[in-house]
C-alpha atoms as a PDB file:
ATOM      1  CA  UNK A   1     -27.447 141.442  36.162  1.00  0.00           C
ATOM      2  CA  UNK A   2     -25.471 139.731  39.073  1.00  0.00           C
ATOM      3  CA  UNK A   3     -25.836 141.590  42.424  1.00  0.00           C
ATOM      4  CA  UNK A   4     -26.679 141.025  46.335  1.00  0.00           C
ATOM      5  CA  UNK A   5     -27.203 137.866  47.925  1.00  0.00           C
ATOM      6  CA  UNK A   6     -26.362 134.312  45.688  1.00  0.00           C
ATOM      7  CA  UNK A   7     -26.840 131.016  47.639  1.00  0.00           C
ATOM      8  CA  UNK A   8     -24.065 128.643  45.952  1.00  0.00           C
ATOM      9  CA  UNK A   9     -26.921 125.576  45.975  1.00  0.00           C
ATOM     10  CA  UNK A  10     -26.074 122.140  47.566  1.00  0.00           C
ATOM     11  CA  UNK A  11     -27.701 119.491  45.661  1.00  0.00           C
ATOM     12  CA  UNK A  12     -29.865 117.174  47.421  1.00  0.00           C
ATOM     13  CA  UNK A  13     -29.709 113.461  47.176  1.00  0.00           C
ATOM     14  CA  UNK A  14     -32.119 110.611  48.065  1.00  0.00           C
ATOM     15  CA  UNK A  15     -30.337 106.645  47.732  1.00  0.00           C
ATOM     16  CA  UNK A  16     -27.434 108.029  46.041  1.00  0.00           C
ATOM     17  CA  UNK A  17     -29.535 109.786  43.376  1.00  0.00           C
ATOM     18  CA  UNK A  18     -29.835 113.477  42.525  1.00  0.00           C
ATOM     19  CA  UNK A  19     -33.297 114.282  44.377  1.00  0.00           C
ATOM     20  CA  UNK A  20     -34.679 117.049  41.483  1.00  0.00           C
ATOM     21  CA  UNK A  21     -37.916 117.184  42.536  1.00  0.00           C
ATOM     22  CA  UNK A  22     -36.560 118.595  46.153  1.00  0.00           C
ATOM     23  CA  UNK A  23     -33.914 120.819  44.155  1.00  0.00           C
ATOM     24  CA  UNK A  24     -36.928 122.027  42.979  1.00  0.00           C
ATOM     25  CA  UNK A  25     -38.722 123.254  45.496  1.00  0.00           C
ATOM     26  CA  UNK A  26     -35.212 124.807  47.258  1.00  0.00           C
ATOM     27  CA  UNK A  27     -34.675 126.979  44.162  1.00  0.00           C
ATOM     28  CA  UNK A  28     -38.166 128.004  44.630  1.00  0.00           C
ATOM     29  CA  UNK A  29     -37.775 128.259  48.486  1.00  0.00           C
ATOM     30  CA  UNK A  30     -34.746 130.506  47.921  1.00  0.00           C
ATOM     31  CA  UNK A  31     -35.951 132.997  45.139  1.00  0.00           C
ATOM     32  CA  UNK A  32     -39.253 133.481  47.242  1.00  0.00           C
ATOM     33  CA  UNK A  33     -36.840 134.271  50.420  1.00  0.00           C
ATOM     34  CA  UNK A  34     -35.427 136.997  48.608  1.00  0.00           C
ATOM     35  CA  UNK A  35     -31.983 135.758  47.069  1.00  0.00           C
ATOM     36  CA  UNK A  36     -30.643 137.240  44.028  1.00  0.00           C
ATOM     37  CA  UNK A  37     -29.160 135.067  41.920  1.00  0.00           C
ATOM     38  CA  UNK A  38     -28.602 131.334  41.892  1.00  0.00           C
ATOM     39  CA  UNK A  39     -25.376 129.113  41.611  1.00  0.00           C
ATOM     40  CA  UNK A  40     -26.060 125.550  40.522  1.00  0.00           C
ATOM     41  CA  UNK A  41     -22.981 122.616  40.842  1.00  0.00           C
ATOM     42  CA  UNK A  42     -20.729 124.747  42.894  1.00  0.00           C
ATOM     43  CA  UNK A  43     -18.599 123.685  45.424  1.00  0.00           C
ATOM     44  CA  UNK A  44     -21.213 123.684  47.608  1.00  0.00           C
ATOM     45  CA  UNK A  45     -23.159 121.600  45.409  1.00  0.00           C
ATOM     46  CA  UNK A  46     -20.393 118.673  45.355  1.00  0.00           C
ATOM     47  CA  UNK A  47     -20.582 119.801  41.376  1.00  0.00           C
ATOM     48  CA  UNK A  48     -17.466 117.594  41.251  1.00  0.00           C
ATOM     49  CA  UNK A  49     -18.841 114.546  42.362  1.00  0.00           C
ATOM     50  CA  UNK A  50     -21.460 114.688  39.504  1.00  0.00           C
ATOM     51  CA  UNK A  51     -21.835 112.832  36.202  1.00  0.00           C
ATOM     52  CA  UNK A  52     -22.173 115.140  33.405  1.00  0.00           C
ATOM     53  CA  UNK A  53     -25.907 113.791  32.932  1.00  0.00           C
ATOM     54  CA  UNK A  54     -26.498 115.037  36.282  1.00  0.00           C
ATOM     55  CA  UNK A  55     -24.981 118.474  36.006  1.00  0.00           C
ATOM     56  CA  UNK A  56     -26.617 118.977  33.442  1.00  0.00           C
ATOM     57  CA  UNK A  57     -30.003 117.772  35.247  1.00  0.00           C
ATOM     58  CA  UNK A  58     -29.208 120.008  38.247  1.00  0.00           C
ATOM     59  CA  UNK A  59     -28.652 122.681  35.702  1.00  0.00           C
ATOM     60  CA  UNK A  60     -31.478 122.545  33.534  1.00  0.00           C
ATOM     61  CA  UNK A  61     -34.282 122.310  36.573  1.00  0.00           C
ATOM     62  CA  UNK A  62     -32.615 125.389  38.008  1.00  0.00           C
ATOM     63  CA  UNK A  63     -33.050 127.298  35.118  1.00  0.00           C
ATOM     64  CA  UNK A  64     -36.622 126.303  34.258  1.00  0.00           C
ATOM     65  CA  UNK A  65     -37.575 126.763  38.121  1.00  0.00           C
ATOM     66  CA  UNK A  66     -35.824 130.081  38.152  1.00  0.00           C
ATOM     67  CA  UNK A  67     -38.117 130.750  34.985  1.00  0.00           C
ATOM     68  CA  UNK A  68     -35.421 134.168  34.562  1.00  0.00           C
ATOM     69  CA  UNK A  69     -36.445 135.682  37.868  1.00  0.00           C
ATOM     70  CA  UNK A  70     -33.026 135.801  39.012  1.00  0.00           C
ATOM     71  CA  UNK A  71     -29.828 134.918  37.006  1.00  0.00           C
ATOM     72  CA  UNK A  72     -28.383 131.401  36.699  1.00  0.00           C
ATOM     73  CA  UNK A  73     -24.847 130.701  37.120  1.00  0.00           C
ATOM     74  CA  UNK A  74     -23.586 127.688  36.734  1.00  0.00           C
ATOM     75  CA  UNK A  75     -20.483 126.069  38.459  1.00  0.00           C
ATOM     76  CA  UNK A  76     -18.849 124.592  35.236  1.00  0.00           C
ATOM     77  CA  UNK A  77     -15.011 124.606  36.167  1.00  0.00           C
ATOM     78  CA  UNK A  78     -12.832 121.351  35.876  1.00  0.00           C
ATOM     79  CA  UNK A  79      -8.565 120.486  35.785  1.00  0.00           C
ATOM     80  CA  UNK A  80      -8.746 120.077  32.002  1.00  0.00           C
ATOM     81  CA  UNK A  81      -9.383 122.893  30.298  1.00  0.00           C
ATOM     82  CA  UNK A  82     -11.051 120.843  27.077  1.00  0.00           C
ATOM     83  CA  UNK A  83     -13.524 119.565  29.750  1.00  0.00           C
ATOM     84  CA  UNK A  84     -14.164 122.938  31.197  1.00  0.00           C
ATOM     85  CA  UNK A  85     -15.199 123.905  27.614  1.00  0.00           C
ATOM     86  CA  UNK A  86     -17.451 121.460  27.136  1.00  0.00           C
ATOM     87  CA  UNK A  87     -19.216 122.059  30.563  1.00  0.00           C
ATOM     88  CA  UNK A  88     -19.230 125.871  29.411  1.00  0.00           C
ATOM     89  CA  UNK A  89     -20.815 124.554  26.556  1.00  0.00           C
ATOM     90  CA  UNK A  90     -23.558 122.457  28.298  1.00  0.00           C
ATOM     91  CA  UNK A  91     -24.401 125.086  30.554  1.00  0.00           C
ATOM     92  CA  UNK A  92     -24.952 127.604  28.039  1.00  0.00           C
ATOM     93  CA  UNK A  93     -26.842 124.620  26.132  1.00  0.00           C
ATOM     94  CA  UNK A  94     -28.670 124.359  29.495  1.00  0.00           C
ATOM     95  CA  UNK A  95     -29.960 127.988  29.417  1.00  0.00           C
ATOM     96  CA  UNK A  96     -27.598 129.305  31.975  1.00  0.00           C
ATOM     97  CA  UNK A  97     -27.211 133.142  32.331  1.00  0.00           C
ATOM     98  CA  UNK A  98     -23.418 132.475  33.095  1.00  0.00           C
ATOM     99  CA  UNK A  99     -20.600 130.391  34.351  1.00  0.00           C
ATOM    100  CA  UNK A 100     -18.805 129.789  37.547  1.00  0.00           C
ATOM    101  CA  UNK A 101     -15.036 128.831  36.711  1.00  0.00           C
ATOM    102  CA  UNK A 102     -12.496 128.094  38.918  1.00  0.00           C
ATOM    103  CA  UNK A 103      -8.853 128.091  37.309  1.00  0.00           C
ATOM    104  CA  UNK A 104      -7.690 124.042  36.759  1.00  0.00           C
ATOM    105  CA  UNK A 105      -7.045 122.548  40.088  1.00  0.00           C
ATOM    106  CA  UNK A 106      -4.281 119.631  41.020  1.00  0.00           C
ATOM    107  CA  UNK A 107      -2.321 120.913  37.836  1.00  0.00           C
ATOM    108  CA  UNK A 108      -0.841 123.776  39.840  1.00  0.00           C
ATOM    109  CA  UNK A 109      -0.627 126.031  35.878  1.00  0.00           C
ATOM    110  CA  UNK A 110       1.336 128.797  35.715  1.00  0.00           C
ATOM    111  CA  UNK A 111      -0.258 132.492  35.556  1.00  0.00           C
ATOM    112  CA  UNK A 112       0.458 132.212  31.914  1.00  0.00           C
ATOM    113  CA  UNK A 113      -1.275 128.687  31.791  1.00  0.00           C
ATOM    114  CA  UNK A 114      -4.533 130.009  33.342  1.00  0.00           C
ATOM    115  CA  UNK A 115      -4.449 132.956  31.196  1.00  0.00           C
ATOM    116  CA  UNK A 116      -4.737 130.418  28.483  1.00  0.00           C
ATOM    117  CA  UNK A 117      -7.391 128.181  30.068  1.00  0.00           C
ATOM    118  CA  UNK A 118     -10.031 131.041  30.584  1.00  0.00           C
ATOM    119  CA  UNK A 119      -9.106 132.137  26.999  1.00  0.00           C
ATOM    120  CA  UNK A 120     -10.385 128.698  25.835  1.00  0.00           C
ATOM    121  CA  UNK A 121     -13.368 128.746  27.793  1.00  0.00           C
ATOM    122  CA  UNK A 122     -14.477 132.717  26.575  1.00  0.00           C
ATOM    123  CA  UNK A 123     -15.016 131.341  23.084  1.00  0.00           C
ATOM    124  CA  UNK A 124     -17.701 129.516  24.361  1.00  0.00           C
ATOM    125  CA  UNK A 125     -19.855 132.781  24.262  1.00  0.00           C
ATOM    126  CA  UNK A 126     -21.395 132.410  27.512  1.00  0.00           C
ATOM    127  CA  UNK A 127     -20.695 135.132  30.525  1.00  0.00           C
ATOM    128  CA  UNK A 128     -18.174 134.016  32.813  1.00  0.00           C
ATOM    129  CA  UNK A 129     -17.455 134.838  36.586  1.00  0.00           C
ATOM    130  CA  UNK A 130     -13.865 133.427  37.498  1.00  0.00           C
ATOM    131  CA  UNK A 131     -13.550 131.784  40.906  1.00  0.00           C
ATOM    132  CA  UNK A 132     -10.307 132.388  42.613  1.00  0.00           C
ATOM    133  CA  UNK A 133     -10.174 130.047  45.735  1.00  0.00           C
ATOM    134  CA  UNK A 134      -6.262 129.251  46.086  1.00  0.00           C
ATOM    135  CA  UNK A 135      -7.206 127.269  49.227  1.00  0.00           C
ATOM    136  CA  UNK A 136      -9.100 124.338  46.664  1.00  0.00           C
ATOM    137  CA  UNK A 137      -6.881 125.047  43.775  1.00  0.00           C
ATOM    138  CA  UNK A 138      -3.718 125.928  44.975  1.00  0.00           C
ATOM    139  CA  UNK A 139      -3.006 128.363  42.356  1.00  0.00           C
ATOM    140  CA  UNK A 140      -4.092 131.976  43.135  1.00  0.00           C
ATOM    141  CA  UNK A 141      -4.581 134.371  40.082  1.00  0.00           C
ATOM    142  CA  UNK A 142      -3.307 137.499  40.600  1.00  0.00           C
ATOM    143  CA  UNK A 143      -4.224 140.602  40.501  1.00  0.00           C
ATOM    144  CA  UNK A 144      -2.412 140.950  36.821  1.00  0.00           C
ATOM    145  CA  UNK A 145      -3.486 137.853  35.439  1.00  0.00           C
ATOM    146  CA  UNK A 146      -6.888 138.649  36.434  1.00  0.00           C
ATOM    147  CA  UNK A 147      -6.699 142.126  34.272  1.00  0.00           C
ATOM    148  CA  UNK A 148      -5.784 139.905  31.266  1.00  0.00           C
ATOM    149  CA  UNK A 149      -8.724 137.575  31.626  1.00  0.00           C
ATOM    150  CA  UNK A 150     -10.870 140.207  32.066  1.00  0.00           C
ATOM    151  CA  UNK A 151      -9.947 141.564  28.409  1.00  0.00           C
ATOM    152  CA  UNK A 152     -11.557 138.501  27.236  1.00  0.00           C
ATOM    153  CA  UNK A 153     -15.027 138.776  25.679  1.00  0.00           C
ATOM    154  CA  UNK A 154     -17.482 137.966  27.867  1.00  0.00           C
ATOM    155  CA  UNK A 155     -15.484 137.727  31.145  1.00  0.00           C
ATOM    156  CA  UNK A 156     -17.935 139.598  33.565  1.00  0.00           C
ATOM    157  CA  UNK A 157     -16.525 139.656  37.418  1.00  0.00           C
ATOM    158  CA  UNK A 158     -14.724 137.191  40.393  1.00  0.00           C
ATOM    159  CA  UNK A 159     -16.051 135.485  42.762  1.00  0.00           C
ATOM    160  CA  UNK A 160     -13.527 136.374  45.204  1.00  0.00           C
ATOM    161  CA  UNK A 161     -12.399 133.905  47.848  1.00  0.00           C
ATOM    162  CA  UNK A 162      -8.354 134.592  48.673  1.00  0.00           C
ATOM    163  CA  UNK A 163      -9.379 136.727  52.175  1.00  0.00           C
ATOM    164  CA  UNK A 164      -7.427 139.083  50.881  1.00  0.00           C
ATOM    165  CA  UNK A 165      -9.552 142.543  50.937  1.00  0.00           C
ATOM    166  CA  UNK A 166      -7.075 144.757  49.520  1.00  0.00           C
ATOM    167  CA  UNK A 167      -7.975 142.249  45.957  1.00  0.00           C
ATOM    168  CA  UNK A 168     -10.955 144.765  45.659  1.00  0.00           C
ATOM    169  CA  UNK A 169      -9.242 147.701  45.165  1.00  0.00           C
ATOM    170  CA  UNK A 170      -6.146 146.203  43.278  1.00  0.00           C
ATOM    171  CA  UNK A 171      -8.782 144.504  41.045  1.00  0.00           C
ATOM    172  CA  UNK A 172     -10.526 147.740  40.519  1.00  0.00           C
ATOM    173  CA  UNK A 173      -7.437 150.028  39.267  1.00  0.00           C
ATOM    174  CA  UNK A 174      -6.628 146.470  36.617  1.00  0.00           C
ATOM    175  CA  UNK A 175      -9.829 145.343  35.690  1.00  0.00           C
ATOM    176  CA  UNK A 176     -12.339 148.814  35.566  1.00  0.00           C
ATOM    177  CA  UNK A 177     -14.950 149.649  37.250  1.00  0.00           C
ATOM    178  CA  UNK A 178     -17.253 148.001  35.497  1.00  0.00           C
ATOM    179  CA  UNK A 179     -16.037 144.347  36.368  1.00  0.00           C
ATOM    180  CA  UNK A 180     -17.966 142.568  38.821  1.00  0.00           C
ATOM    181  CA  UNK A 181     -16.776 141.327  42.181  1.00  0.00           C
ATOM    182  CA  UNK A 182     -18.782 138.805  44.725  1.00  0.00           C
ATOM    183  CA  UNK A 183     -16.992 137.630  47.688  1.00  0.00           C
ATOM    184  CA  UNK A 184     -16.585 134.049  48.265  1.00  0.00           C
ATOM    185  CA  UNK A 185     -16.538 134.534  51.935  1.00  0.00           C
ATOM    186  CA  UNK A 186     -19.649 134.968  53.896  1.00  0.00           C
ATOM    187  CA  UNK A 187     -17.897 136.360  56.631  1.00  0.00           C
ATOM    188  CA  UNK A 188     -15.981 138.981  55.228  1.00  0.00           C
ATOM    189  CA  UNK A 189     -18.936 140.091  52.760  1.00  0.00           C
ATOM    190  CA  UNK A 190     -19.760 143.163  54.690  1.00  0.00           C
ATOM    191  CA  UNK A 191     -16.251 144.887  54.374  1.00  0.00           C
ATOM    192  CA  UNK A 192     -16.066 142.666  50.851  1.00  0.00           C
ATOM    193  CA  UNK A 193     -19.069 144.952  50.074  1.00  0.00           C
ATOM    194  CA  UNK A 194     -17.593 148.024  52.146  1.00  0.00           C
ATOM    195  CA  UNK A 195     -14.359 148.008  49.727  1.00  0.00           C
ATOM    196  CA  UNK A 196     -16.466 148.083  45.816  1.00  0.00           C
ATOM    197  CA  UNK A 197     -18.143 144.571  46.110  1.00  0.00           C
ATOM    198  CA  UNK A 198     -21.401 144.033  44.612  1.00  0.00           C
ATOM    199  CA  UNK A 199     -22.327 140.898  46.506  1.00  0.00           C
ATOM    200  CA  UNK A 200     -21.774 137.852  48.250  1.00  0.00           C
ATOM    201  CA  UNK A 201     -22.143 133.695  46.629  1.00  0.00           C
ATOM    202  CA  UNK A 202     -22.363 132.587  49.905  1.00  0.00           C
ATOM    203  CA  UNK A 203     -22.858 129.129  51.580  1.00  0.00           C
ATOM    204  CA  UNK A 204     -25.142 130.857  54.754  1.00  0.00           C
ATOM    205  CA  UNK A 205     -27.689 131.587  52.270  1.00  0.00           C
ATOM    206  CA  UNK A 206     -28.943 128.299  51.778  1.00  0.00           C
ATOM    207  CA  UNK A 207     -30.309 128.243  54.896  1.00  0.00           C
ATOM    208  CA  UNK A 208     -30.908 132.097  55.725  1.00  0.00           C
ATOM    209  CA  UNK A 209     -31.929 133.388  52.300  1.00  0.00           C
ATOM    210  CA  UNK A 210     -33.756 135.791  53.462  1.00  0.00           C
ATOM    211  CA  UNK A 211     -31.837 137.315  56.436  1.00  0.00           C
ATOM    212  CA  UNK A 212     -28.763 136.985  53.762  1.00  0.00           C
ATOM    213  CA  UNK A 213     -30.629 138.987  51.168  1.00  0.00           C
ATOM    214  CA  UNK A 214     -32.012 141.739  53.684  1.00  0.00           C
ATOM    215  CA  UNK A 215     -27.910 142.094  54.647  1.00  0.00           C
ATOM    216  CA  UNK A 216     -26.941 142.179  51.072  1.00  0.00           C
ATOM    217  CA  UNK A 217     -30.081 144.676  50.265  1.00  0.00           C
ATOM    218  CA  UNK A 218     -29.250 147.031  53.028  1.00  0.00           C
ATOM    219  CA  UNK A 219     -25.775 147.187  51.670  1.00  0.00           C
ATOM    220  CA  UNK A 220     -26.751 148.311  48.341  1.00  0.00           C
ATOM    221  CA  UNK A 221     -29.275 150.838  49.706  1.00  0.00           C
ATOM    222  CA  UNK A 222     -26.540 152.310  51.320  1.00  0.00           C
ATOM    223  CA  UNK A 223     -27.539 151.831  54.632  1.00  0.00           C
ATOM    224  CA  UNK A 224     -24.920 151.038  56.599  1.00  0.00           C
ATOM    225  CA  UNK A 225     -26.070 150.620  60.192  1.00  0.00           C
ATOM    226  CA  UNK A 226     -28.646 148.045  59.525  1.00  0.00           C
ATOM    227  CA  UNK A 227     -26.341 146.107  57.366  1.00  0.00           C
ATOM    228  CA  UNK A 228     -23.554 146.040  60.134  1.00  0.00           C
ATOM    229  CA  UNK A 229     -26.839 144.864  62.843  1.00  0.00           C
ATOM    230  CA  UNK A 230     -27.796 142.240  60.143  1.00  0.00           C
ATOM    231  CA  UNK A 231     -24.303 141.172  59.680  1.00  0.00           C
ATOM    232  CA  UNK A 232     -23.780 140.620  63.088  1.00  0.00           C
ATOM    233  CA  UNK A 233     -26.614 138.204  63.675  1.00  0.00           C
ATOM    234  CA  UNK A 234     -25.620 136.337  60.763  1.00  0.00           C
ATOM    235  CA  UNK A 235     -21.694 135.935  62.251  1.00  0.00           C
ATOM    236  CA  UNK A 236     -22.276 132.859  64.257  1.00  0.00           C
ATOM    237  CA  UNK A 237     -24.194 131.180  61.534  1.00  0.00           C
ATOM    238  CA  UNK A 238     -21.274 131.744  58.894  1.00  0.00           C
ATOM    239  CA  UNK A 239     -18.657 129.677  61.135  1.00  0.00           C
ATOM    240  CA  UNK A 240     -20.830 127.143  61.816  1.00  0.00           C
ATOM    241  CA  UNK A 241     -21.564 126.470  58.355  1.00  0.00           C
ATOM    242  CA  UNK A 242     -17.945 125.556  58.499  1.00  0.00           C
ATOM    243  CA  UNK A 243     -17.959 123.766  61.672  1.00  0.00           C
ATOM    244  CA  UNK A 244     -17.061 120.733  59.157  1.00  0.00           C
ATOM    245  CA  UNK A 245     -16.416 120.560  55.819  1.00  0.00           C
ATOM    246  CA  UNK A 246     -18.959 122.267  53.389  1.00  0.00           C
ATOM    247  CA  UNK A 247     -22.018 121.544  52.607  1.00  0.00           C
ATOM    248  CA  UNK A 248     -22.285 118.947  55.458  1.00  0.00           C
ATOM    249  CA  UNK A 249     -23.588 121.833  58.287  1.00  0.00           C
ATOM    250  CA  UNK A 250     -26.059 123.356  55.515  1.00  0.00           C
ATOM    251  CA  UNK A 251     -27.639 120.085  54.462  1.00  0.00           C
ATOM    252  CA  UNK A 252     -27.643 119.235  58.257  1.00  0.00           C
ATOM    253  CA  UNK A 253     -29.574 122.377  59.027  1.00  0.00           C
ATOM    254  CA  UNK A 254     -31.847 122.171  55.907  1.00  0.00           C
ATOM    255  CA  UNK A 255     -32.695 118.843  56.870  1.00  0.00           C
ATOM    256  CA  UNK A 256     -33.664 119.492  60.224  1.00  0.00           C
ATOM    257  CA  UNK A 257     -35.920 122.268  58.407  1.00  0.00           C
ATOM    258  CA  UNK A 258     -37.744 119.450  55.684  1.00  0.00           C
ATOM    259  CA  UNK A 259     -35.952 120.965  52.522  1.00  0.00           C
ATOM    260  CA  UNK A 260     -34.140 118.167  51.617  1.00  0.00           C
ATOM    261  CA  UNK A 261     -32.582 114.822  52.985  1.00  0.00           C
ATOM    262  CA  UNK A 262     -29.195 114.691  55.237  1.00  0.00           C
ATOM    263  CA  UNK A 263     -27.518 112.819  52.324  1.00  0.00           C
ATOM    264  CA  UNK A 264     -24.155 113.487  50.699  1.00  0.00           C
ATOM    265  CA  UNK A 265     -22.038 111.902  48.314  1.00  0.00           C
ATOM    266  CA  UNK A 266     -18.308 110.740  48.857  1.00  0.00           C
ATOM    267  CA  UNK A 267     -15.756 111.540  50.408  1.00  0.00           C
ATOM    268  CA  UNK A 268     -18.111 114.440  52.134  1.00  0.00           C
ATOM    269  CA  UNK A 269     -19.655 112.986  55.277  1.00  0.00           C
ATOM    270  CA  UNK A 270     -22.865 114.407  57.197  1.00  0.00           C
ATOM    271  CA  UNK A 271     -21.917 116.765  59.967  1.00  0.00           C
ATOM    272  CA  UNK A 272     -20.562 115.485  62.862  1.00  0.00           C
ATOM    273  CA  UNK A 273     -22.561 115.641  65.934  1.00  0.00           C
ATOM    274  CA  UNK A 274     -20.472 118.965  67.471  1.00  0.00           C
ATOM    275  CA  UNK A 275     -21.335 120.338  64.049  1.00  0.00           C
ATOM    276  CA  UNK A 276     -24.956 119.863  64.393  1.00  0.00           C
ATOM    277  CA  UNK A 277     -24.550 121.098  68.047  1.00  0.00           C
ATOM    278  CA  UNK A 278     -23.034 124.648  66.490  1.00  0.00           C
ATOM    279  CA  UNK A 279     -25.940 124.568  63.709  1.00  0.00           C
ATOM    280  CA  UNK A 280     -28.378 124.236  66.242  1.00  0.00           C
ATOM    281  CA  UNK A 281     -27.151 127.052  68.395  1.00  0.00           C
ATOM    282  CA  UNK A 282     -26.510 129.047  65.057  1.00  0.00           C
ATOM    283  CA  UNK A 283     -30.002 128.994  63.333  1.00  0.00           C
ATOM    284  CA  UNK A 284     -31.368 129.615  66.911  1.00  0.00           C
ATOM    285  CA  UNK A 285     -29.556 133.314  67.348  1.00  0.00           C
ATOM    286  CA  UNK A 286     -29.806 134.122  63.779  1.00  0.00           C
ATOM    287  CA  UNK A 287     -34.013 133.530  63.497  1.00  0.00           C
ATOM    288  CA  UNK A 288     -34.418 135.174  67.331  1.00  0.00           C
END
């Protein structure tokens, strides 16, 4: 169900305000470009910085544009674990095809504490991808703790951002081969993928869908010259989507392309003007 090339959406805003009819057309945009799969009120999608009415918005268009096409995931995580159940809850009320969850962040729990937290969650009933990104959380699940969530009902995969590449393996031998794995890390994908990955939710693929989803195809079809060639154009647009902190250099680029306004919410600022400078430069190589 989950595979290839999964654009972690940023939301657009106009005056402050979710902008759905724009969201609209970008999930649109994006499954017509090719990607896979779509995550709603990630990271990338300043999920935190939404009311609940407005997650729930952002959820609910995303699902009805995607009109199942391509799965739905929904970033749904949160510090409390009784709010991360109810957000489980909405989504699935939402008509989400699964949930995003990163383990509580701030709280710093102990492996035993998030075993508990996703345990909460799985009752829920809805499929769950975890999200291990120690450098946002500051707790890193390990390998071991992972194989114990994963005996949960309905606990499907990670989304994978530590950097570490030796996780895939390690994750592998605990977890079985049947439990997914997507990078979180656009620029280790290819030898995420190389090592037993199925995929990438990636932050370059909101503004090269399609180049990201001919990479991420090529990978699957085995063919392994035209995905390192592919990769390789895509390199200099995966730092500079990082140029600042993300999703100011995608909404700058997607801007300059008339998806959606140059808006965020606080604390995230637009790009700076040397990020827009390495967009530019970026989006040029990568389309050439």
């Amino acid at each position: 169900m989950v595979f290839g090339s999964i654009p972690a959406l940023v939301t657009p805003f106009q005056d402050g305000k979710v902008d759905i009819p724009a969201f609209s057309r970008f999930v649109e945009w994006q499954i017509a470009s090719g990607s896979h799969g779509l995550v709603p009120c990630g990271t990338t999608g300043e999920g935190v910085t939404l009311e609940p009415d407005e997650q729930r918005a952002v959820i609910e268009t995303c699902v009805q544009q995607a009109k199942g096409r391509v799965p739905v995931i929904a970033g749904t995580g949160a510090p409390a674990t009784h709010r991360a159940v109810a957000l489980a809850q909405m989504a699935r009320e939402a008509g989400a095809d699964a949930v995003l969850v990163a383990p509580p962040w701030y709280n710093k729990p102990s492996q035993l504490g998030i075993i508990a937290h996703f345990k909460e969650i799985a009752k829920v009933g809805i499929p769950i991808i975890i999200y291990n990104v120690p450098s946002r959380t500051l707790v890193d699940i390990l390998p071991e703790t992972m194989g114990e969530i994963a005996k949960f009902p309905n606990v499907i995969g990670v989304k994978d951002a530590t950097g570490d590449l030796d996780r895939v393996a390690a994750q592998r031998e605990i977890c079985g081969a049947e439990f997914l794995q997507l990078s979180g890390e656009d620029a280790t994908a290819l030898a995420f993928n190389q090592r037993g990955g199925l995929g990438c939710i990636s932050v370059t693929a909101n503004v090269l869908p399609q180049q990201c989803a001919d990479f991420q195809n090529a990978m699957r079809a085995g063919n392994a010259e035209l995905a390192i060639a592919l990769d390789a154009k895509l390199k200099t647009a995966h730092r500079a989507m990082f140029a600042d902190p993300s999703p100011a250099p995608a909404k700058y680029a997607l801007s300059k392309m008339g998806k959606m306004n140059n808006e965020l919410r606080l604390p995230m600022l637009p790009a700076s003007q040397n990020a827009q400078i390495l967009v530019n430069q970026a989006m040029a190589a990568a389309l050439d």
